[in-house]
Protein backbone atom coordinates (compact mmCIF):
# COMPACT_ATOMS: atom_id res chain seq x y z
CA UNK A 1 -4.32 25.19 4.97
CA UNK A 2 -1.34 23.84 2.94
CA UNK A 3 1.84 26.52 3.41
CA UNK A 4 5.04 26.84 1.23
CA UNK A 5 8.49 27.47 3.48
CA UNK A 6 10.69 28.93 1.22
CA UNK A 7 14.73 29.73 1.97
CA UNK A 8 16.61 31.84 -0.18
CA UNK A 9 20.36 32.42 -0.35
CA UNK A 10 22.29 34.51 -1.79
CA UNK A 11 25.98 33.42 -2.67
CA UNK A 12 28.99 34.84 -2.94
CA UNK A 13 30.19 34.44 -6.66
CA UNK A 14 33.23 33.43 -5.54
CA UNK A 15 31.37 30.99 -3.03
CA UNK A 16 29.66 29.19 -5.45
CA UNK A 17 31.98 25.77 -5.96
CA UNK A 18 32.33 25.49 -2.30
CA UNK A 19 28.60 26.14 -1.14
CA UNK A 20 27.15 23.42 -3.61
CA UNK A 21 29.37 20.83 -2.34
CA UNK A 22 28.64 21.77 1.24
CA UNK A 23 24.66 21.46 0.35
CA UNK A 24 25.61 18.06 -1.63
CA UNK A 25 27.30 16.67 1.90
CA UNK A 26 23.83 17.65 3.58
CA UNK A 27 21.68 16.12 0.94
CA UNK A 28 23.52 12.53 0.62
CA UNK A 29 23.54 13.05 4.86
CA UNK A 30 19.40 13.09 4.32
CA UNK A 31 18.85 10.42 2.10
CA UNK A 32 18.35 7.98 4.60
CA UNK A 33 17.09 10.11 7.34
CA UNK A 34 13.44 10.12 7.25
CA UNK A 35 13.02 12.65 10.08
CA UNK A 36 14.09 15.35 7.64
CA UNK A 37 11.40 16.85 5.18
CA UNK A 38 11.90 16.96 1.67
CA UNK A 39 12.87 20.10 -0.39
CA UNK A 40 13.34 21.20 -3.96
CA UNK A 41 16.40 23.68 -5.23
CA UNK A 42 16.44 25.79 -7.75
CA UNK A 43 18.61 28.72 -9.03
CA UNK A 44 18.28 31.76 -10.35
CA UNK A 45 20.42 35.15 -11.74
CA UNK A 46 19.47 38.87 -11.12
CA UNK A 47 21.02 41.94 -9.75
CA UNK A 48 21.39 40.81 -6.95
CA UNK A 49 23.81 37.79 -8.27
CA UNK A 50 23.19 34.28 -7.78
CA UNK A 51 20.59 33.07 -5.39
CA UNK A 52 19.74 29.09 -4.76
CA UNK A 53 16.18 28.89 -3.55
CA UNK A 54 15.28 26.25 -1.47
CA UNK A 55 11.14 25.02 -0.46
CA UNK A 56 9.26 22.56 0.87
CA UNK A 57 5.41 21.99 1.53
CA UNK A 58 3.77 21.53 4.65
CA UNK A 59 -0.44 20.73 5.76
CA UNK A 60 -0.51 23.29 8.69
CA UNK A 61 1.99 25.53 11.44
CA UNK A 62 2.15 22.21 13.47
CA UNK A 63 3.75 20.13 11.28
CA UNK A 64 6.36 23.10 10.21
CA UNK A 65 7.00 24.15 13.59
CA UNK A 66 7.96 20.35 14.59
CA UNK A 67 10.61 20.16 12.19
CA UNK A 68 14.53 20.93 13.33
CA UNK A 69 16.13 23.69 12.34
CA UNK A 70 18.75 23.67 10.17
CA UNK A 71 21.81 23.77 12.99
CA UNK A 72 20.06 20.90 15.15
CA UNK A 73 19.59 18.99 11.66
CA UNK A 74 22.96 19.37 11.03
CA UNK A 75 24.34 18.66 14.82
CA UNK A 76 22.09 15.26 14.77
CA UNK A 77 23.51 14.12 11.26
CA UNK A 78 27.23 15.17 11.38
CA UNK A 79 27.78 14.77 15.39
CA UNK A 80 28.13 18.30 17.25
CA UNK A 81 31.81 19.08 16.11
CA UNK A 82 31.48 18.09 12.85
CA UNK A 83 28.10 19.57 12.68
CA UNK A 84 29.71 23.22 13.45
CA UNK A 85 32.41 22.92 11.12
CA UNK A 86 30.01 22.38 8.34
CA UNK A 87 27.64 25.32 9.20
CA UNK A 88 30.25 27.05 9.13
CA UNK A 89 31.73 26.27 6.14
CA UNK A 90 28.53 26.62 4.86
CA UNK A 91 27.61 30.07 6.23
CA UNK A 92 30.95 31.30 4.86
CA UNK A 93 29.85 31.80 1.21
CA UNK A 94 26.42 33.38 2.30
CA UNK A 95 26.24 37.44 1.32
CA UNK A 96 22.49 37.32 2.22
CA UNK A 97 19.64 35.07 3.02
CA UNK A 98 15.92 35.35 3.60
CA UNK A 99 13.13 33.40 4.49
CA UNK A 100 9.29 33.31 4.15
CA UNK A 101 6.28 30.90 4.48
CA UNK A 102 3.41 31.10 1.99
CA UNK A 103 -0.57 29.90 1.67
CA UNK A 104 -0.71 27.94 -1.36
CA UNK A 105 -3.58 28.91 -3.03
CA UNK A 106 -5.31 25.41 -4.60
CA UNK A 107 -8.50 27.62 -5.28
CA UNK A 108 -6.15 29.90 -7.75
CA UNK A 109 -4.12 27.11 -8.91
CA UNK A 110 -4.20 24.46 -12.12
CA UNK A 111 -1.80 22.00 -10.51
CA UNK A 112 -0.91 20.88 -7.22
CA UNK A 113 1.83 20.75 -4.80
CA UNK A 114 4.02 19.10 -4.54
CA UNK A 115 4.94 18.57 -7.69
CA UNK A 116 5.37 15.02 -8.65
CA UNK A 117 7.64 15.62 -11.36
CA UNK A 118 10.83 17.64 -11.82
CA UNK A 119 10.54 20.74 -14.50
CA UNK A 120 13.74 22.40 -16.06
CA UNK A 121 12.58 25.32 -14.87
CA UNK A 122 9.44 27.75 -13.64
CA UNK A 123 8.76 31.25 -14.72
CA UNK A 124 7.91 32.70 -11.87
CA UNK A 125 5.83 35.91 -11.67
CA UNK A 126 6.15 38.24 -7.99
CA UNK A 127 3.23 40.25 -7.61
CA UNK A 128 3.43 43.33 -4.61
CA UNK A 129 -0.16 44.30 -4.35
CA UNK A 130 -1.21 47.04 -2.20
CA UNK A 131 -3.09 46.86 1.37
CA UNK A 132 -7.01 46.08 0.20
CA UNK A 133 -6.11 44.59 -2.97
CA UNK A 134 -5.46 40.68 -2.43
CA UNK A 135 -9.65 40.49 -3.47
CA UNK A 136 -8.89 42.26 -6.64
CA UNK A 137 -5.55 40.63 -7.87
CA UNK A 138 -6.90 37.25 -6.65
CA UNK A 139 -9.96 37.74 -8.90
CA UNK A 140 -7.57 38.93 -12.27
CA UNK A 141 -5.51 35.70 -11.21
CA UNK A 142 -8.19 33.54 -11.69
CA UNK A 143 -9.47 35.27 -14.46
CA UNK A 144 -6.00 34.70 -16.13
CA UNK A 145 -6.08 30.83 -15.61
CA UNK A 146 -9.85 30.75 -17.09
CA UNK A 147 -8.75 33.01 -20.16
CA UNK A 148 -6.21 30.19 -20.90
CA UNK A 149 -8.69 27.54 -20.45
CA UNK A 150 -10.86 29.07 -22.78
CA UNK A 151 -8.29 29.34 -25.40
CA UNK A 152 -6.55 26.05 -24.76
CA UNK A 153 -2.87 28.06 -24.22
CA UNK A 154 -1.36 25.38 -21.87
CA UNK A 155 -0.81 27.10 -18.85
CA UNK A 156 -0.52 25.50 -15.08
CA UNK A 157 0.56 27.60 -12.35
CA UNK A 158 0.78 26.89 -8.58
CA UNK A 159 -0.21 30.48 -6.70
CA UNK A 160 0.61 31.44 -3.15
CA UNK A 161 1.13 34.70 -1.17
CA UNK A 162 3.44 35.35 1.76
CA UNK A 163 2.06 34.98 5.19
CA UNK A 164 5.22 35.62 7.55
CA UNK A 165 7.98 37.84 5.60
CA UNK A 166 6.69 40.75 3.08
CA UNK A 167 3.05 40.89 3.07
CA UNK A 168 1.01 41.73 0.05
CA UNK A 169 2.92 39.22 -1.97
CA UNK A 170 1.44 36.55 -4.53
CA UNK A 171 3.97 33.85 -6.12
CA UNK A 172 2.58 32.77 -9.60
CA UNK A 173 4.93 29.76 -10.46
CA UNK A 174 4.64 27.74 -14.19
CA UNK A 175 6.68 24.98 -14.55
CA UNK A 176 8.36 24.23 -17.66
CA UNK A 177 9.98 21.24 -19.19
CA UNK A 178 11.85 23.32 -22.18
CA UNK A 179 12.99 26.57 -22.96
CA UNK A 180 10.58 26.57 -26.24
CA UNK A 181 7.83 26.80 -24.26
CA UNK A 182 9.14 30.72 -23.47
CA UNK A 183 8.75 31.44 -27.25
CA UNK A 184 4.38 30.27 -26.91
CA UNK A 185 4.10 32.25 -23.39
CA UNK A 186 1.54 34.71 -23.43
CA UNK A 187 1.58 37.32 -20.89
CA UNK A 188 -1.90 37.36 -19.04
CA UNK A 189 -2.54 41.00 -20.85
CA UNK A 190 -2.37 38.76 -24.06
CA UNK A 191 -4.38 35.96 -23.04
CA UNK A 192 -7.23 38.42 -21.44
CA UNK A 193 -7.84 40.18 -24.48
CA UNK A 194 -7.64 37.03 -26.85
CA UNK A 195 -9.96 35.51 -24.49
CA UNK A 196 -12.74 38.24 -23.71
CA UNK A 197 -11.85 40.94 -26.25
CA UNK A 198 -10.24 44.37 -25.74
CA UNK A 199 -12.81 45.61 -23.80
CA UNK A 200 -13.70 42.90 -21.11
CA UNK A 201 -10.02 41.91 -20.67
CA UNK A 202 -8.86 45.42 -21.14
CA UNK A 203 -10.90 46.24 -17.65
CA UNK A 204 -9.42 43.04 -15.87
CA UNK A 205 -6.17 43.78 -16.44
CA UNK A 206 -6.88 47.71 -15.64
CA UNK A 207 -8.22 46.32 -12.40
CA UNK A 208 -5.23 44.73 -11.55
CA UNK A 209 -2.86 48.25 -12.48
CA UNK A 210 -5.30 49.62 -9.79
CA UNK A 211 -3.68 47.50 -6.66
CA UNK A 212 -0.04 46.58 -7.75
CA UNK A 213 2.76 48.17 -6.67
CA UNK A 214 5.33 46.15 -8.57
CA UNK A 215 5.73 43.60 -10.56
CA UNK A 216 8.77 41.13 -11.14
CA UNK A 217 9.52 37.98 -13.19
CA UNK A 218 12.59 35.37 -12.99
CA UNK A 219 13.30 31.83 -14.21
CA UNK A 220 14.36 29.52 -11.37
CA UNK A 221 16.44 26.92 -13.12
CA UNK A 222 16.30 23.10 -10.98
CA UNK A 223 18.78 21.63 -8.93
CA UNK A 224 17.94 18.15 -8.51
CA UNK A 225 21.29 17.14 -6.94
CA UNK A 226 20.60 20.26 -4.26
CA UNK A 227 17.04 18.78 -3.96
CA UNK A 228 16.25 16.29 -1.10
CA UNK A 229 13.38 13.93 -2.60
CA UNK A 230 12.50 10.65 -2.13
CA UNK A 231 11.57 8.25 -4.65
């Protein structure tokens, strides 16, 4: 089973200078250190201010729970002093920060992880469903992806739902290279009914109002110089 850890931190506004160079430090600290997993970073904006999101893949629980944690990671690349001073510094311009680890879903998904190229950005679609529902929203998810294959819209998305953190959760991530490629998205109402008609996709989508408790979009920008990839 291939899992997604994902970190997300929320950051003071007036944090912001200070926090990226502190994760800069870590990432040139990395570079060389193949003990440490890669990760991509991304930002985003909401209500909630600015958040830097932070995830790497992994085959199986093993291999994630052999990895360090981020204060022994930190302690064996800075020394044990220098190592606290730095979480600290770090930790100072956190207002809030939460983690989970997802399934990735290759039977839902168009492309796989991890990506081998960089996007500008991915549209990312949350999806709370309710208890008894992941059969349902799984099936209008794949429906979705076989709508756009039938119309030729280009549309790749990586799906995964939250295993440890908020349960009932599916991530529907689409990378994009430009911000033109907003202007040709078509919401999966759209490509339902352009695909099967008004009727058939009507009912899909109906299905899916059925089980979903919420649903929320965002655009998580990349931070390659946050990321910590190897060539």
């Amino acid at each position: 089973m291939s899992l997604l850890s994902s970190l997300r931190i929320n950051v003071k506004q007036s944090g912001i200078v200070r926090y990226e160079r502190a994760v800069r430090r870590l990432v040139a600290a990395t570079r060389t250190d193949k003990a440490t997993p890669e990760w991509r970073a991304s930002i985003s904006e909401g209500a909630s201010g600015t958040t830097y999101g932070f995830v790497s893949t992994a085959a199986s629980f093993a291999e994630l729970s052999a990895r360090e944690t981020l204060p022994v990671l930190v302690r064996r690349l800075f020394g044990e002093s220098a190592g606290d001073a730095f979480l600290e510094e770090l930790s100072a311009e956190v207002q809030s920060s939460s983690s989970t680890i997802r399934r990735i879903h290759d039977d839902l998904s168009t492309l796989k992880l991890p990506l081998k190229e960089t996007p500008a950005f991915l549209f990312v679609t949350r999806l709370n469903v309710r208890s008894g529902g992941q059969a349902t929203i799984e099936n209008v998810i794949r429906k979705v992806s076989e709508a756009a294959q039938k119309i030729g819209a280009p549309r790749r998305v990586s799906v995964s739902s939250t295993l440890i953190g908020e349960l009932g959760e599916y991530w529907v991530a689409q990378p994009m290279t430009e911000a033109a490629e907003l202007d040709k998205h078509k919401s999966p109402g759209e490509l339902l009914v352009e695909a099967y008609g008004e009727k058939e996709g009507g009912a899909i989508l109906a299905s899916s109002a059925a089980v979903l408790e919420r649903v929320t979009t965002m655009l998580a920008f990349s931070r390659p110089d946050l990321s910590n990839l190897r060539p």
